[in-house]
C-alpha atoms as a PDB file:
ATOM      1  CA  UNK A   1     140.578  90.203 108.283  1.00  0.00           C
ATOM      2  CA  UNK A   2     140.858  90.088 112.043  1.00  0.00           C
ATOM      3  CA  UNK A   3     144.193  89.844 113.439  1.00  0.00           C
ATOM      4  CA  UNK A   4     143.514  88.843 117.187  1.00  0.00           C
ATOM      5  CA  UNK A   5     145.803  87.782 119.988  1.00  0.00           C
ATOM      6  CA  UNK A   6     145.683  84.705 122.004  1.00  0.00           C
ATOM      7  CA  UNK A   7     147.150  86.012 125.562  1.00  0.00           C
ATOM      8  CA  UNK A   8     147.607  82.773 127.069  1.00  0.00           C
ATOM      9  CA  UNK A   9     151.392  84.228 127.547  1.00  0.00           C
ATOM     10  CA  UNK A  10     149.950  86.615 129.757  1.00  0.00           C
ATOM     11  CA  UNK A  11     147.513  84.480 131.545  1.00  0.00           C
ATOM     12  CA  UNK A  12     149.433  85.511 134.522  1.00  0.00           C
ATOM     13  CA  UNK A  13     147.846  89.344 133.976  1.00  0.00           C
ATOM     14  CA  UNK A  14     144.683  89.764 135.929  1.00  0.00           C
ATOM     15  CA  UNK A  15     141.676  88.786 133.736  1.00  0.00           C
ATOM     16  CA  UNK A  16     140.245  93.260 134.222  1.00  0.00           C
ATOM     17  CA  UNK A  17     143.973  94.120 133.189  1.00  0.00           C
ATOM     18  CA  UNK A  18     143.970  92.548 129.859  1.00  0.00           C
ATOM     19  CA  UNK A  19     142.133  94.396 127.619  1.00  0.00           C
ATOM     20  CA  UNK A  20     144.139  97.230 128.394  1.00  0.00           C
ATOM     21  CA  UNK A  21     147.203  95.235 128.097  1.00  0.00           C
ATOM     22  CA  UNK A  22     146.124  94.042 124.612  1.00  0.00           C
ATOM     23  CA  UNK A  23     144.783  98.004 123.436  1.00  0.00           C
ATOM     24  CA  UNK A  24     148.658  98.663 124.216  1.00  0.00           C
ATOM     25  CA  UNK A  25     150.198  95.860 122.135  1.00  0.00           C
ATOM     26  CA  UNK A  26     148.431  96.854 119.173  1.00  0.00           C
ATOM     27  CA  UNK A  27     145.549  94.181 118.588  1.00  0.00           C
ATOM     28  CA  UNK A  28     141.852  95.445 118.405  1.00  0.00           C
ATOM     29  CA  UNK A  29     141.287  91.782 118.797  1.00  0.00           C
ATOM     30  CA  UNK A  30     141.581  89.110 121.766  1.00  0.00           C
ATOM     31  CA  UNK A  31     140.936  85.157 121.008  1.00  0.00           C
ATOM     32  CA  UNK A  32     140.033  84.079 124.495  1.00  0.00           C
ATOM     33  CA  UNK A  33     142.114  80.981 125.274  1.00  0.00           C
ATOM     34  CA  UNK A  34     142.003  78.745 128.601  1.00  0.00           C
ATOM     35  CA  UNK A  35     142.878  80.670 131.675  1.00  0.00           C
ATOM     36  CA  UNK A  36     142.272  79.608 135.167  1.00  0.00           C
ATOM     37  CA  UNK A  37     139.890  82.561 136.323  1.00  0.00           C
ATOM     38  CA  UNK A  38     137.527  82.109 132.813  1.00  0.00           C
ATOM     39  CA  UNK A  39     137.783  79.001 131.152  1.00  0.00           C
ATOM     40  CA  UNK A  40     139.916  76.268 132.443  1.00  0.00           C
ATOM     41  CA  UNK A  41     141.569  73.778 130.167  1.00  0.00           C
ATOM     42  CA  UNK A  42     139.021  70.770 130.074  1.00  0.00           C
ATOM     43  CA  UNK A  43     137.360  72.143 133.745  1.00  0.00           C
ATOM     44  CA  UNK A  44     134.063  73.928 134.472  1.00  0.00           C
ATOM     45  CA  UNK A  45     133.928  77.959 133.730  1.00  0.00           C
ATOM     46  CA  UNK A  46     135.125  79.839 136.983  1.00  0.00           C
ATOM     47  CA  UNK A  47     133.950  83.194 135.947  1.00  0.00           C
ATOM     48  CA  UNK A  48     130.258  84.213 137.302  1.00  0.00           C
ATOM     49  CA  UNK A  49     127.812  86.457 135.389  1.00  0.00           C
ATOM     50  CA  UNK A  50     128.947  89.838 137.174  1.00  0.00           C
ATOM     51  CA  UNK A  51     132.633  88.664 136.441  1.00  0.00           C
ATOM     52  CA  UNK A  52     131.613  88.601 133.030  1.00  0.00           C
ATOM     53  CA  UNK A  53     129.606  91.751 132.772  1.00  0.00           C
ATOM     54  CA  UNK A  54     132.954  93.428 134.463  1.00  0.00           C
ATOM     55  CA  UNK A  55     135.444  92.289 131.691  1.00  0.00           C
ATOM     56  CA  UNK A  56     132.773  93.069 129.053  1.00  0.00           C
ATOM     57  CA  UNK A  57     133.334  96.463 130.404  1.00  0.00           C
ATOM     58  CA  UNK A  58     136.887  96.359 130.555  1.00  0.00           C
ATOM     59  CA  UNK A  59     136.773  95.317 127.129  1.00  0.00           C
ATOM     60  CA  UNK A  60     134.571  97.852 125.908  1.00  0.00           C
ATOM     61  CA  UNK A  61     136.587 100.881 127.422  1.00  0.00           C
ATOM     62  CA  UNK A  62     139.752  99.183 125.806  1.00  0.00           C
ATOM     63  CA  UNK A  63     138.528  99.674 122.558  1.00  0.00           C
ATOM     64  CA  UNK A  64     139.424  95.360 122.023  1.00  0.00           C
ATOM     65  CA  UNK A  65     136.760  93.235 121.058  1.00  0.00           C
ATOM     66  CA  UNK A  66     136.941  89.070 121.770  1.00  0.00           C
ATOM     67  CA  UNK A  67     136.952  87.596 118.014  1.00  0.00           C
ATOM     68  CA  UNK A  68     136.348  84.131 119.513  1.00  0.00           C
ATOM     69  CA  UNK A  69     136.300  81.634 122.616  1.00  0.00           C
ATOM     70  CA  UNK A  70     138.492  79.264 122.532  1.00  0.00           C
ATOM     71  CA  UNK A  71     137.525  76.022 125.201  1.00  0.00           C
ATOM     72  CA  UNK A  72     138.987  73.218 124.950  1.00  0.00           C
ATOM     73  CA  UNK A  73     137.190  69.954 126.450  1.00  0.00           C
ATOM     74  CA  UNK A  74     137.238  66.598 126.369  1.00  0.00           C
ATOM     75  CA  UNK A  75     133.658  66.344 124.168  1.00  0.00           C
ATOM     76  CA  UNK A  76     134.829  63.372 121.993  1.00  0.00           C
ATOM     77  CA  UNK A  77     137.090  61.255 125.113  1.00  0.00           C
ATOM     78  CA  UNK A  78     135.758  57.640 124.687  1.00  0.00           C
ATOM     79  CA  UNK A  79     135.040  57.584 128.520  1.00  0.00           C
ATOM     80  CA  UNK A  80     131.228  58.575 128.695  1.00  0.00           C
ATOM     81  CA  UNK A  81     131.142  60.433 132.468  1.00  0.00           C
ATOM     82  CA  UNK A  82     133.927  62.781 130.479  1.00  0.00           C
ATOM     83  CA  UNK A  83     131.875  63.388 127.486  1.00  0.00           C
ATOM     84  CA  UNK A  84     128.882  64.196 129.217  1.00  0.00           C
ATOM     85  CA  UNK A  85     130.701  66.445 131.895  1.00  0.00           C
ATOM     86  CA  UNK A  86     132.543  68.171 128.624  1.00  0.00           C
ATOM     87  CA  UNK A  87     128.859  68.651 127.434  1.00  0.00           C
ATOM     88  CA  UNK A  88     127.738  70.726 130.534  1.00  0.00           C
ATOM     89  CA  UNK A  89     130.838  72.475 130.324  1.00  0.00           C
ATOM     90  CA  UNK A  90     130.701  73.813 126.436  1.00  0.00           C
ATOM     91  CA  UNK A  91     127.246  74.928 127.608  1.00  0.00           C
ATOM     92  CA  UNK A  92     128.118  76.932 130.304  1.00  0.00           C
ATOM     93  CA  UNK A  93     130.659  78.166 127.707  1.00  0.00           C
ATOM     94  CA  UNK A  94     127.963  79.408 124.993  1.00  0.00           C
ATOM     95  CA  UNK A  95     126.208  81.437 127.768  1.00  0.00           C
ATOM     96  CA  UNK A  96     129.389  82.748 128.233  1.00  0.00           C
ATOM     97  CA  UNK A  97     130.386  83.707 124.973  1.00  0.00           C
ATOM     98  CA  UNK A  98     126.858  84.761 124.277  1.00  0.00           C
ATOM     99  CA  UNK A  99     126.512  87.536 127.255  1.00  0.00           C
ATOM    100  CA  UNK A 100     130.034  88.497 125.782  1.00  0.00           C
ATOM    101  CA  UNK A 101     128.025  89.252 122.939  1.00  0.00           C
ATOM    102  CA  UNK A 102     130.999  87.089 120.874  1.00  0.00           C
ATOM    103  CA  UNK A 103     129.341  84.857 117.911  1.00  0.00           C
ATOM    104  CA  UNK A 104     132.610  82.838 117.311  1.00  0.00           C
ATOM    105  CA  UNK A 105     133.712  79.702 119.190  1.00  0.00           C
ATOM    106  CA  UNK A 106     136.651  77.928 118.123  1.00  0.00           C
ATOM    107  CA  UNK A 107     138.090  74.076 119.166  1.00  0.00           C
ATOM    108  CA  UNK A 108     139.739  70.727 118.766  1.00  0.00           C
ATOM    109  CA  UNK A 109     137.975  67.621 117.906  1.00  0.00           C
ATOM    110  CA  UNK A 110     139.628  66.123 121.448  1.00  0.00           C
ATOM    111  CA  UNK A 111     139.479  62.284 121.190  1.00  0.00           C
ATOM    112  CA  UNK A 112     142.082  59.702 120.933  1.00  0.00           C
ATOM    113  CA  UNK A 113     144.107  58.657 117.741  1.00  0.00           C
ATOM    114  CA  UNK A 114     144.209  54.973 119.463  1.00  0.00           C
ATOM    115  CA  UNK A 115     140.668  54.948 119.686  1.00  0.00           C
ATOM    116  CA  UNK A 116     139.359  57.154 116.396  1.00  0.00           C
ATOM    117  CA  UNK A 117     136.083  55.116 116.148  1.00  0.00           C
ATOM    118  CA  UNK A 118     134.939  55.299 119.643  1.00  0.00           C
ATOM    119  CA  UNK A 119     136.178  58.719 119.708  1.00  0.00           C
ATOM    120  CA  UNK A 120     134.189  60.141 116.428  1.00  0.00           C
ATOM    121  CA  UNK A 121     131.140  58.438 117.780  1.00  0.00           C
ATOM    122  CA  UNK A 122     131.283  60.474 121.345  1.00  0.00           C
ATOM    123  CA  UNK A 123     131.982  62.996 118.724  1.00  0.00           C
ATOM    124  CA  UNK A 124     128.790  63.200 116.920  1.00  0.00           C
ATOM    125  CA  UNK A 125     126.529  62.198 120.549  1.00  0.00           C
ATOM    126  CA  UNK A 126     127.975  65.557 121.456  1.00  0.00           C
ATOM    127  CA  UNK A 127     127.689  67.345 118.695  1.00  0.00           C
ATOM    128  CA  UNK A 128     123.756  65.784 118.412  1.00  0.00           C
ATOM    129  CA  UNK A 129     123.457  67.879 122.001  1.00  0.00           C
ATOM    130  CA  UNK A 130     125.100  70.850 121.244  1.00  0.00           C
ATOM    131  CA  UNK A 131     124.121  72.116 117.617  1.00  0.00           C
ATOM    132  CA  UNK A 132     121.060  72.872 118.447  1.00  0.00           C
ATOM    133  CA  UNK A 133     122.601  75.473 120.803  1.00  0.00           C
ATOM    134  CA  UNK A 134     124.814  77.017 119.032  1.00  0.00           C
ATOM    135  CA  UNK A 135     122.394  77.328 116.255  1.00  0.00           C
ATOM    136  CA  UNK A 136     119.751  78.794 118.455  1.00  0.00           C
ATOM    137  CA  UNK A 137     121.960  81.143 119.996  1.00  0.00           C
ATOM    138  CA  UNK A 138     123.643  82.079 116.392  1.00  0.00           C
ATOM    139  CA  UNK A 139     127.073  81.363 117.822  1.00  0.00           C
ATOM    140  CA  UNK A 140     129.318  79.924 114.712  1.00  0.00           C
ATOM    141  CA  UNK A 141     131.607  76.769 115.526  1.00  0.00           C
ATOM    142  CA  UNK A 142     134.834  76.655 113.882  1.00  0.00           C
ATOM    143  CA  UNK A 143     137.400  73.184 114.700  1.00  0.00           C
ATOM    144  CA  UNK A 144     140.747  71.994 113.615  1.00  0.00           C
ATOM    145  CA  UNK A 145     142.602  68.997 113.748  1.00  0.00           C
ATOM    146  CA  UNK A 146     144.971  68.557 116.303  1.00  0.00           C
ATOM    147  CA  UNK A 147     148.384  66.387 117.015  1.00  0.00           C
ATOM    148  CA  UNK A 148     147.158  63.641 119.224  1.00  0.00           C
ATOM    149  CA  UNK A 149     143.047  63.893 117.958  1.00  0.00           C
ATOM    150  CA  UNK A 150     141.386  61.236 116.367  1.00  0.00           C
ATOM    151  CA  UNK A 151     142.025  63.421 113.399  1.00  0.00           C
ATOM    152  CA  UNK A 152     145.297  64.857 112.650  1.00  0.00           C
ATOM    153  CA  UNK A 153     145.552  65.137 109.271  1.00  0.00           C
ATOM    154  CA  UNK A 154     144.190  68.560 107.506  1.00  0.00           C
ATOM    155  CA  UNK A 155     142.106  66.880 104.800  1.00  0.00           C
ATOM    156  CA  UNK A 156     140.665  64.484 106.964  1.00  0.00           C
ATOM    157  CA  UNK A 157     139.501  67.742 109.090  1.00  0.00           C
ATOM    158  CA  UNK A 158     138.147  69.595 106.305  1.00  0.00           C
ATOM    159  CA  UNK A 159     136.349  66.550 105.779  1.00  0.00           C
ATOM    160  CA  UNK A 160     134.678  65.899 108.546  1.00  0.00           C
ATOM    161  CA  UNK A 161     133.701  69.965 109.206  1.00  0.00           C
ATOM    162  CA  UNK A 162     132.164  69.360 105.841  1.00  0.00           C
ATOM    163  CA  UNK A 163     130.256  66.012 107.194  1.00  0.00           C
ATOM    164  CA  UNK A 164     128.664  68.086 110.189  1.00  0.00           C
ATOM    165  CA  UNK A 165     126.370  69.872 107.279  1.00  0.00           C
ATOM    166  CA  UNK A 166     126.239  73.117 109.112  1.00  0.00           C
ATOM    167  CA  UNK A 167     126.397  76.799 107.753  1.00  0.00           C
ATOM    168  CA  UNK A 168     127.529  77.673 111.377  1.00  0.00           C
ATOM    169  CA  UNK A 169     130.528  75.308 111.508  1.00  0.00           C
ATOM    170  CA  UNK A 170     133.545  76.034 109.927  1.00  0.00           C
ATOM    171  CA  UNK A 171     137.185  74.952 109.729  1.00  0.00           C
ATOM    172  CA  UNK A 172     140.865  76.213 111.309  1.00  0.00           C
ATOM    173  CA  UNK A 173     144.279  75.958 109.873  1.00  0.00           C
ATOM    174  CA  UNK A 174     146.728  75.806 112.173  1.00  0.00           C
ATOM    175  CA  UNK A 175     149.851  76.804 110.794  1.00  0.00           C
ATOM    176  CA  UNK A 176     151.997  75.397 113.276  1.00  0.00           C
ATOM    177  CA  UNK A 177     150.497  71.968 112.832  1.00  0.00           C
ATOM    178  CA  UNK A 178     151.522  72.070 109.481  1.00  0.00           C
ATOM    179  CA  UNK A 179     153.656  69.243 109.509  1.00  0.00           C
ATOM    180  CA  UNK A 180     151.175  67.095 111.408  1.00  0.00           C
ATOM    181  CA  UNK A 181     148.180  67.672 109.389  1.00  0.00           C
ATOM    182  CA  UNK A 182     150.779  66.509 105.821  1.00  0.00           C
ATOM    183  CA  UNK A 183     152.624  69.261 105.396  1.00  0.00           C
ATOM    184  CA  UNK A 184     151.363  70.976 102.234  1.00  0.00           C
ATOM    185  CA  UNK A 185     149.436  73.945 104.049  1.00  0.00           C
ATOM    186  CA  UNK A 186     148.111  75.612 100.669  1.00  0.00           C
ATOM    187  CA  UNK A 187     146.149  71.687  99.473  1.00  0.00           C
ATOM    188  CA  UNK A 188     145.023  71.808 103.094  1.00  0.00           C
ATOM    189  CA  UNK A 189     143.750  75.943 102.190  1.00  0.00           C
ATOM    190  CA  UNK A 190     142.312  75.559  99.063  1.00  0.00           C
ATOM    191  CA  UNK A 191     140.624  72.224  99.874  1.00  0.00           C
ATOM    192  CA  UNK A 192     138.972  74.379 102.319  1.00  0.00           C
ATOM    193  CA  UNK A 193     138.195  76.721 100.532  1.00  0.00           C
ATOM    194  CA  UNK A 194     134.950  79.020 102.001  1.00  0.00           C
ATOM    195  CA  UNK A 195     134.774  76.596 105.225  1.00  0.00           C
ATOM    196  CA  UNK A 196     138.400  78.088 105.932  1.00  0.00           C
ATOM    197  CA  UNK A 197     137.052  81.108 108.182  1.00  0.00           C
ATOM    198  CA  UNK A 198     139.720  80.856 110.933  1.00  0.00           C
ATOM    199  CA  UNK A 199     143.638  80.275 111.531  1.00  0.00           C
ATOM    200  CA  UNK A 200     146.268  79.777 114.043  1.00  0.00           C
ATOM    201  CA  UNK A 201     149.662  82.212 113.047  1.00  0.00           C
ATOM    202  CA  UNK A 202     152.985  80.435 114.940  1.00  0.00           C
ATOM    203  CA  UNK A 203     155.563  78.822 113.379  1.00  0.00           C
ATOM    204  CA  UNK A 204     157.154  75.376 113.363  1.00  0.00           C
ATOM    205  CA  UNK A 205     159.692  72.918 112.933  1.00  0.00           C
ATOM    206  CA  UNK A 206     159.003  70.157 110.626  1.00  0.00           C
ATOM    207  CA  UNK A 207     159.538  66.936 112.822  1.00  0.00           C
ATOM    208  CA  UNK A 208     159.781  64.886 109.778  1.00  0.00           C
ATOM    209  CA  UNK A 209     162.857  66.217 108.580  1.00  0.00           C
ATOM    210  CA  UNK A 210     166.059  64.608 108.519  1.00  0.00           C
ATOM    211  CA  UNK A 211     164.275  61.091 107.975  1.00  0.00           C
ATOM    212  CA  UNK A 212     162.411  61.338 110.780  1.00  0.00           C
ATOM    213  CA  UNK A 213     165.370  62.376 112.918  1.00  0.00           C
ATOM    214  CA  UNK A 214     164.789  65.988 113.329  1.00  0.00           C
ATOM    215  CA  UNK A 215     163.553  65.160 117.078  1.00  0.00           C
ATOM    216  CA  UNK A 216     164.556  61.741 118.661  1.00  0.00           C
ATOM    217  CA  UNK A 217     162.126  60.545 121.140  1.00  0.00           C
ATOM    218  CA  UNK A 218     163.227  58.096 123.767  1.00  0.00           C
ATOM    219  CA  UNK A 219     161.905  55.324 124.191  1.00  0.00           C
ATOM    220  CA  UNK A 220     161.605  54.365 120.417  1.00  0.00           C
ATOM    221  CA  UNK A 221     158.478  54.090 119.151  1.00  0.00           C
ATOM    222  CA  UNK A 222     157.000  57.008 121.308  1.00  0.00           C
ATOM    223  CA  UNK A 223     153.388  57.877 120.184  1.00  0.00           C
ATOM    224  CA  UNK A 224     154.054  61.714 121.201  1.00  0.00           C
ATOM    225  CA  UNK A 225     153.497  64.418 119.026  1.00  0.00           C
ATOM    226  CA  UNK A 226     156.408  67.137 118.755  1.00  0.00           C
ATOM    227  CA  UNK A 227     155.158  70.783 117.855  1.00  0.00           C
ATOM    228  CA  UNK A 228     156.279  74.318 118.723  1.00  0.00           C
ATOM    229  CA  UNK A 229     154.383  77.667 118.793  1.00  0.00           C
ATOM    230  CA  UNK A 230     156.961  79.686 117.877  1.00  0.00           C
ATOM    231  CA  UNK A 231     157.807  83.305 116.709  1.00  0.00           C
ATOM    232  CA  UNK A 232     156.856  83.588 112.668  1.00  0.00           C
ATOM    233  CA  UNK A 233     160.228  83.162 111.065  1.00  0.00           C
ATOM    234  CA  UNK A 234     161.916  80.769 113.363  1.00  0.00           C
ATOM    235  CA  UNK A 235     160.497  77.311 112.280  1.00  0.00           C
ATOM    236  CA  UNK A 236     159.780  76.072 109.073  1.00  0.00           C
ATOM    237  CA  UNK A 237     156.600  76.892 107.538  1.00  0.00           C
ATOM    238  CA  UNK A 238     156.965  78.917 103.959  1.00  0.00           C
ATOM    239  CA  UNK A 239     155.038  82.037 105.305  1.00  0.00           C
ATOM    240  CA  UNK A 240     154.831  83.499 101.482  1.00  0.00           C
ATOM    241  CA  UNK A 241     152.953  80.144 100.244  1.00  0.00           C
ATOM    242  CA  UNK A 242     150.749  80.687 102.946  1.00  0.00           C
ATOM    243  CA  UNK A 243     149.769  84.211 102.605  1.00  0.00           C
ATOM    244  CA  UNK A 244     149.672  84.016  99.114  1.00  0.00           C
ATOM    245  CA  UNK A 245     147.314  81.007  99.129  1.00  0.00           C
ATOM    246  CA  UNK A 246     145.653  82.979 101.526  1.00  0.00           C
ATOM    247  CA  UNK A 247     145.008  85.631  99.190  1.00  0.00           C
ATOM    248  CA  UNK A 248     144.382  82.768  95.737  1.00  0.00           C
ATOM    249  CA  UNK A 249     141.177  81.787  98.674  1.00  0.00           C
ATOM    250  CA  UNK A 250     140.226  85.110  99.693  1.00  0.00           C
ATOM    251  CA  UNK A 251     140.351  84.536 103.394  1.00  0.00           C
ATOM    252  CA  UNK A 252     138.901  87.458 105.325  1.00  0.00           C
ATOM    253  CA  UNK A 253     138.370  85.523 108.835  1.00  0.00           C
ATOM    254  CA  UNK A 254     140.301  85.654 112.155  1.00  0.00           C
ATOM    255  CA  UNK A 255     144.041  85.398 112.144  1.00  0.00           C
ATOM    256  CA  UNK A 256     144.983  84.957 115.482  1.00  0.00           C
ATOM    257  CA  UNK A 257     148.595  85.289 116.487  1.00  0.00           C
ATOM    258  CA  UNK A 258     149.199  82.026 118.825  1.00  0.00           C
ATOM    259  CA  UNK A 259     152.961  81.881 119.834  1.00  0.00           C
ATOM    260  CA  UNK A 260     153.302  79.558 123.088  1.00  0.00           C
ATOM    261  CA  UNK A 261     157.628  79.969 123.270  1.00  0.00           C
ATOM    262  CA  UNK A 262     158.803  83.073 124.849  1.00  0.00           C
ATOM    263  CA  UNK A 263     156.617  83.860 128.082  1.00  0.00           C
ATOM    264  CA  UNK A 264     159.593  86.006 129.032  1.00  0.00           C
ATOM    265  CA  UNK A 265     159.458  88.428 126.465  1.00  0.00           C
ATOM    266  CA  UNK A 266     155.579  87.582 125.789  1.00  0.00           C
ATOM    267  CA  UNK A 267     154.561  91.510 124.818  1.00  0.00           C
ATOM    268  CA  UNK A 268     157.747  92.309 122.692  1.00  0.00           C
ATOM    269  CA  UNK A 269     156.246  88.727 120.867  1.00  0.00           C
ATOM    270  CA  UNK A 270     153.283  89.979 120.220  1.00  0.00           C
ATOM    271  CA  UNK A 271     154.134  93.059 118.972  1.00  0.00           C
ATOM    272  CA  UNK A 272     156.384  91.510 116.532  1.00  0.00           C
ATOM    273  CA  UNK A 273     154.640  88.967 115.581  1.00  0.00           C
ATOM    274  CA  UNK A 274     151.670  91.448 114.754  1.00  0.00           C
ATOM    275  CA  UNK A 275     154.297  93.221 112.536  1.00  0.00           C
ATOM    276  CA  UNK A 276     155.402  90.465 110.353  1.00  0.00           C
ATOM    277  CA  UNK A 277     151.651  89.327 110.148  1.00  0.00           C
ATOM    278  CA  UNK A 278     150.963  92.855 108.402  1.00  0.00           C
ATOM    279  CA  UNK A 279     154.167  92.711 106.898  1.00  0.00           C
ATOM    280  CA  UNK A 280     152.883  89.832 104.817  1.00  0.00           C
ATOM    281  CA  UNK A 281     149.586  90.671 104.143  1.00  0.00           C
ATOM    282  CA  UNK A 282     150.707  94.170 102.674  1.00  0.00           C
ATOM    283  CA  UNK A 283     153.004  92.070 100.730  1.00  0.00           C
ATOM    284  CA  UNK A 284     150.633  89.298  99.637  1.00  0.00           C
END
C-alpha cells in the first residue's frame, strides 16, 4: 500500500519547497491536489514544461514520488462551453501527469444532482474524448462519488466505474463521505471489490444523526451537503470496520491522508494522521 499525502494544507508552501516538506513529514508519497501554481480547481494548468521538469527534480532529490493527480473539472456540468473547456483542460492535465512520469489520475464525476441525466450524458461525451488518451498514454483513471455529483451514493459509483468497461478505470472510497454515499463503508468496499484501487483517509461526522438534526441548515430545505475532512478519530467513521474490510478485500492501492480542518497545525496533522494510519494497518 501507498500511504500518500494530499498537501493542499500547505498549498501556501512554494510548489520547489514541497517535496522536501513532505520527505520531512514522513510520506514517500504526494497525491497532487489543486493548487494555484499547478492545477487550479476547475481552471487551465499554470505550470509550463520547465516548471514541471523543475519539481520533477525536486521530487526526485526528495526521495517522494507523486502517487496520483488529482484535477478536478467541471467534465460532466450540463452547460456545453464548460464541458468542452473541462475537456482541454484534463488534457493538458495527462501531459502533465505523463512528463511527471505519474500513471495515476484520480477525480469526481462533477455534474449536478438536479440535473443527473443531462449531467451523465456530458459525462460519457467526455469520457468518449478522453479514454482514448488515457489509454494511449497508460495513465489509469480512478473516480468517486461526491456530495453534490450526479452520483452520491457509493453503490451507484461502483456502478457506474463498472459501466465505463475499462481495465484502466477504477474506483475511490472516500471515507469521509461515508455518510453521503449510505453510510455502510465496508458494502460500499466489498461491492468494490478489485475496482477499489484508491481511498480518501479523513474522518467525519455523520449528518444524519440525531434524526437529521445533527447539522441544522437555514433556510429549511437547503440542498447543501455538510462534510468535514477531519483528523482520523474525531468524527464518526468506525476506523476498525474499515481497515479490517480493508484487509477481508485485500486492498494494496493508494491511501492518501486528506484532512482539510486544521491549516494551523497542518504538519503536526499529517504526521499524526500518518501514525494512526499505520497504527491501524499493523493492527488490521
Amino acid at each position: 500500500m501507498k500511504i500518500a499525502l494530499d498537501p493542499y494544507m500547505l498549498r501556501r508552501v512554494p510548489l520547489l519547497e514541497l517535496p522536501g516538506l513532505v520527505a520531512d513529514l514522513g510520506y514517500r508519497y504526494i497525491e497532487m491536489s489543486p493548487r494555484d501554481d499547478f492545477l487550479p480547481f476547475f481552471r487551465h494548468p499554470r505550470i509550463d514544461d520547465a516548471g514541471v521538469a523543475a519539481f520533477k527534480r525536486e521530487l526526485a532529490a526528495a526521495g517522494v514520488e507523486v502517487a496520483s493527480m488529482l484535477p478536478l473539472y467541471r467534465w460532466s456540468g450540463p452547460d456545453e462551453d464548460a464541458r468542452q473547456a473541462a475537456v482541454r483542460y484534463w488534457k493538458r492535465a495527462i501531459q502533465i501527469t505523463v512528463d511527471l512520469g505519474v500513471d495515476v489520475m484520480n477525480s469526481e464525476f462533477n455534474g449536478r444532482p438536479d440535473r443527473p441525466d443531462e449531467s451523465e450524458a456530458q459525462f460519457w461525451r467526455s469520457l468518449d474524448e478522453l479514454l482514448p488518451i488515457f489509454e494511449r498514454e497508460g495513465v489509469r483513471l480512478v473516480l468517486e462519488p461526491h456530495p453534490d455529483d450526479f452520483i452520491e451514493d457509493g453503490i451507484a459509483g461502483v456502478d457506474m466505474v463498472r459501466g465505463i468497461n475499462s481495465d484502466l478505470v477504477s474506483f475511490l472510497y472516500c471515507a469521509p463521505h461515508t455518510f453521503h454515499q449510505g453510510g455502510d463503508l465496508a458494502a460500499v468496499l466489498r461491492y468494490a471489490g478489485p475496482l477499489l484501487t484508491q481511498l480518501h483517509l479523513a474522518d467525519s461526522f455523520d449528518h444524519t444523526g440525531s434524526s437529521g438534526l445533527r447539522y441544522i441548515v437555514n433556510p429549511p430545505g437547503s440542498a447543501a451537503r455538510v462534510h468535514q475532512h477531519l483528523d482520523i478519530g474525531q468524527g464518526e467513521v468506525d476506523w476498525d470496520l474499515f481497515f479490517a474490510t480493508l484487509a477481508e478485500v485485500g486492498f494494496d492501492g493508494i491511501a492518501t491522508v486528506c484532512v482539510f480542518a486544521w491549516e494551523e497545525r497542518a504538519e503536526e496533522s499529517a504526521r499524526s494522521n500518518l501514525a494512526q494510519v499505520n497504527q491501524y494497518l499493523q493492527k488490521h
